[in-house]
Structures are given as C-alpha cells and as structure tokens.
C-alpha atoms as a PDB file:
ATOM      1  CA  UNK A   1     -24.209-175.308  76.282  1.00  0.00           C
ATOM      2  CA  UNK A   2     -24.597-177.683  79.175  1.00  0.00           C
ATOM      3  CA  UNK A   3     -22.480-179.795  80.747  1.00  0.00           C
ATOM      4  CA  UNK A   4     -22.947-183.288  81.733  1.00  0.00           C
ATOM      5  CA  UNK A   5     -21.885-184.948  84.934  1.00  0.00           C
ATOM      6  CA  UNK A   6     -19.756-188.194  84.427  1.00  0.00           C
ATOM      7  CA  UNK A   7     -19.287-191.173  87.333  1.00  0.00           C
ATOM      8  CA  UNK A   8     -17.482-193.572  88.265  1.00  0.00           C
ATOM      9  CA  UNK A   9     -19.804-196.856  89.107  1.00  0.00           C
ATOM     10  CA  UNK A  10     -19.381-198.285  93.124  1.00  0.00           C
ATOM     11  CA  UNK A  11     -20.487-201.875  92.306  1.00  0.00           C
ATOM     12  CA  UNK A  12     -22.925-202.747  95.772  1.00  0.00           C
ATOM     13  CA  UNK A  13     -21.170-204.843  97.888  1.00  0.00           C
ATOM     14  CA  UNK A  14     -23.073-206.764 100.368  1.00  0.00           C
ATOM     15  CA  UNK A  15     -23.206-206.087 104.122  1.00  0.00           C
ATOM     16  CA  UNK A  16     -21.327-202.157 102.770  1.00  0.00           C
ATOM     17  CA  UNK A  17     -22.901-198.817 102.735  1.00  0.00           C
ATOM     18  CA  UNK A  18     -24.366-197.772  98.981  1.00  0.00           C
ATOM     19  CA  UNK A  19     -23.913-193.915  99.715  1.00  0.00           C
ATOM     20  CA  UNK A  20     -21.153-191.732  99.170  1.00  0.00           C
ATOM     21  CA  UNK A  21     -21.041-188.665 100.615  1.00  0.00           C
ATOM     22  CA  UNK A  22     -18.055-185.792  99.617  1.00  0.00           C
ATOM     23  CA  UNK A  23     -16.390-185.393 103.421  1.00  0.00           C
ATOM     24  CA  UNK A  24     -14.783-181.844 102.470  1.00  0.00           C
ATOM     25  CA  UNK A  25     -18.524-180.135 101.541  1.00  0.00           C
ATOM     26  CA  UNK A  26     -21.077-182.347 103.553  1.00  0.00           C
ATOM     27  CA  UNK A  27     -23.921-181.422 100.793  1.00  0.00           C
ATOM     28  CA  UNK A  28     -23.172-183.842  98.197  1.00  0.00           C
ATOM     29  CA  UNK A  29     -24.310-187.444  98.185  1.00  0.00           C
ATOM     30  CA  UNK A  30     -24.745-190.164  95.682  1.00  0.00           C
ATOM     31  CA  UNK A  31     -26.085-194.015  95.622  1.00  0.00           C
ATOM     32  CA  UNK A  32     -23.767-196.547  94.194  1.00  0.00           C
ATOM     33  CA  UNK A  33     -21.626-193.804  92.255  1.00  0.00           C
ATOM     34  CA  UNK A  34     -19.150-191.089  92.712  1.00  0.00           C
ATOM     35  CA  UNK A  35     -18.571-188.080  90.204  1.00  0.00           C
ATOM     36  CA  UNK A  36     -15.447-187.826  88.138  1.00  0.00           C
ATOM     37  CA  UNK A  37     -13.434-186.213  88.092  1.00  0.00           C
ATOM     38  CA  UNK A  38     -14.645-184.277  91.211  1.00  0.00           C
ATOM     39  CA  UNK A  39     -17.632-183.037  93.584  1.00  0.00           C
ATOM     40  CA  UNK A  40     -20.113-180.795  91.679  1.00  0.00           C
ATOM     41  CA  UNK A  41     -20.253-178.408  94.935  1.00  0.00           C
ATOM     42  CA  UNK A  42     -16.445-177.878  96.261  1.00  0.00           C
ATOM     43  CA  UNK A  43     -14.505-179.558  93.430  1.00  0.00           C
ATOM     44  CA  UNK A  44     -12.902-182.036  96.316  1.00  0.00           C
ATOM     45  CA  UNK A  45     -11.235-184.758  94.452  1.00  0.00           C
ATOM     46  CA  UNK A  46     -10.869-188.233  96.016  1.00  0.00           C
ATOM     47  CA  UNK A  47     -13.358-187.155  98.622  1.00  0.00           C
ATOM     48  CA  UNK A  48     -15.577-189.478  98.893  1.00  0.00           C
ATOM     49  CA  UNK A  49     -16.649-192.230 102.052  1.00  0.00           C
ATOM     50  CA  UNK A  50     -19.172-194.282 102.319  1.00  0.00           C
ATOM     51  CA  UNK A  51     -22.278-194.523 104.265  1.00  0.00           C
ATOM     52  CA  UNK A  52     -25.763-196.020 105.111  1.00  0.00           C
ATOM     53  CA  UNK A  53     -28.866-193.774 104.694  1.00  0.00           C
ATOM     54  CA  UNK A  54     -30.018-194.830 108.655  1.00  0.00           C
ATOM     55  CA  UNK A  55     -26.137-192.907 109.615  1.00  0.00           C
ATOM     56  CA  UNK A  56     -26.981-189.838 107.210  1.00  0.00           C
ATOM     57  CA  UNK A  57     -30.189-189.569 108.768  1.00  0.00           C
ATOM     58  CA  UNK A  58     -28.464-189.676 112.146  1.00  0.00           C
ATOM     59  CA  UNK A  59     -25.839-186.597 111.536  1.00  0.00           C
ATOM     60  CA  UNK A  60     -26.622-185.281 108.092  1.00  0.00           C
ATOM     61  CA  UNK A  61     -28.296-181.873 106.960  1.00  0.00           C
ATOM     62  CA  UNK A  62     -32.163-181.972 106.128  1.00  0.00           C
ATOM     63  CA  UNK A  63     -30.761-181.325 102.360  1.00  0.00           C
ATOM     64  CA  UNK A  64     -28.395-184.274 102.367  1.00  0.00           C
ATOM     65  CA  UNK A  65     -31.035-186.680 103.930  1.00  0.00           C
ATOM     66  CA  UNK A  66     -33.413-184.826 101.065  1.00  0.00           C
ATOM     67  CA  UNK A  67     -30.600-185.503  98.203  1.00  0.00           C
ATOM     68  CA  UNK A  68     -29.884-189.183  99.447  1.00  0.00           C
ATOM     69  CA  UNK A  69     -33.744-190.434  98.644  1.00  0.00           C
ATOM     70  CA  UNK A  70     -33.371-188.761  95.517  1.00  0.00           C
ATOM     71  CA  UNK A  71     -30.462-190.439  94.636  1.00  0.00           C
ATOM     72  CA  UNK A  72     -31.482-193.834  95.131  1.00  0.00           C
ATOM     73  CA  UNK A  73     -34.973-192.663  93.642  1.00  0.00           C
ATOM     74  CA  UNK A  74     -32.823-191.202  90.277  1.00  0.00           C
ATOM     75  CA  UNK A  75     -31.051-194.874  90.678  1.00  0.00           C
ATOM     76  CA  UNK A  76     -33.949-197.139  90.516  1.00  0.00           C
ATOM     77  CA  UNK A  77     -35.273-195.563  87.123  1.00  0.00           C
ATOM     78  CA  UNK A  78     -31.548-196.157  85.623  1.00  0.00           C
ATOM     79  CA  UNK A  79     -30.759-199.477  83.804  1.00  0.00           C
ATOM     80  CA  UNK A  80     -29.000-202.362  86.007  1.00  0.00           C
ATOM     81  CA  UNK A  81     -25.645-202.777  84.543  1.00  0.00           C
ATOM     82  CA  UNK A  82     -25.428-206.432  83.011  1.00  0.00           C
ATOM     83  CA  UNK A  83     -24.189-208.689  85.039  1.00  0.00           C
ATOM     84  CA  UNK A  84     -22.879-212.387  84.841  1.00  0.00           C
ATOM     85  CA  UNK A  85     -24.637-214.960  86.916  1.00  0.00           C
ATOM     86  CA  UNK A  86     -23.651-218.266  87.722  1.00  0.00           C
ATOM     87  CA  UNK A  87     -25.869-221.037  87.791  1.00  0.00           C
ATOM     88  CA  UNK A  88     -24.751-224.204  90.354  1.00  0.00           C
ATOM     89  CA  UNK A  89     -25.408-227.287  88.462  1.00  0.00           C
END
C-alpha cells in the first residue's frame, strides 16, 4: 500500500520567492507548497525557507536545481486554486 504525500499550500506572494527548500537536508525543494507534516528525505519539521530558482541555481546541488524545474513543471499541470477577484467599478 502506498502512501500519499500531503501539503500545506504557500499562496504566491508578489515580489517573494515561490520555492521552499528543507534547510536541515538541502535535497528537498518544492514550488508554492511545503509537505506536512514533514520533509520526505530527513523528516525535518518546520524546516522550510524560501527561495528564488536564480539563488538555488547559484548554491544548490545539480539534483536540487534538477528537482526545482520539476516542481514548478508538476505545478503548472495542477489546477489553480479558485480565487476571488475584484473588479474596480
């Protein structure tokens, strides 16, 4: 039996990184989302900070930088979340 991985949503925010990257492994990273109720790798809880892909690509791993254009890749094929827009009028 398999298990499946929950997360939390990060809403984007604009102007703020849309990567988070666990800070106690280094090898996980996900775009605009953070597992709960910890990292699939080390199990770090609450480990999570925020980045921009051009900063992973300047000190990251070649399988992080690989992982974080999969993850926004895997997050362009989900569903957008609705979301309420207001109309000026």
């Amino acid at each position: 039996m398999s298990a499946t991985q929950s997360f939390w949503s990060v809403p984007p925010r604009i102007g703020e990184p849309a990567y988070w990257v666990c800070m106690s492994c280094l090898s996980e990273v996900f775009y605009l989302k953070v597992p709960m109720p910890d990292c699939p790798t080390c199990q770090g809880v609450s480990t999570y900070e925020a980045f921009t892909l051009e900063a992973i690509r300047d000190w990251g791993a070649a399988d992080l930088i690989a992982k974080a254009g999969i993850a926004q890749q895997e997050a362009s094929r989900e569903p957008a979340p609705a979301a309420s827009v207001k109309f000026a009028g």
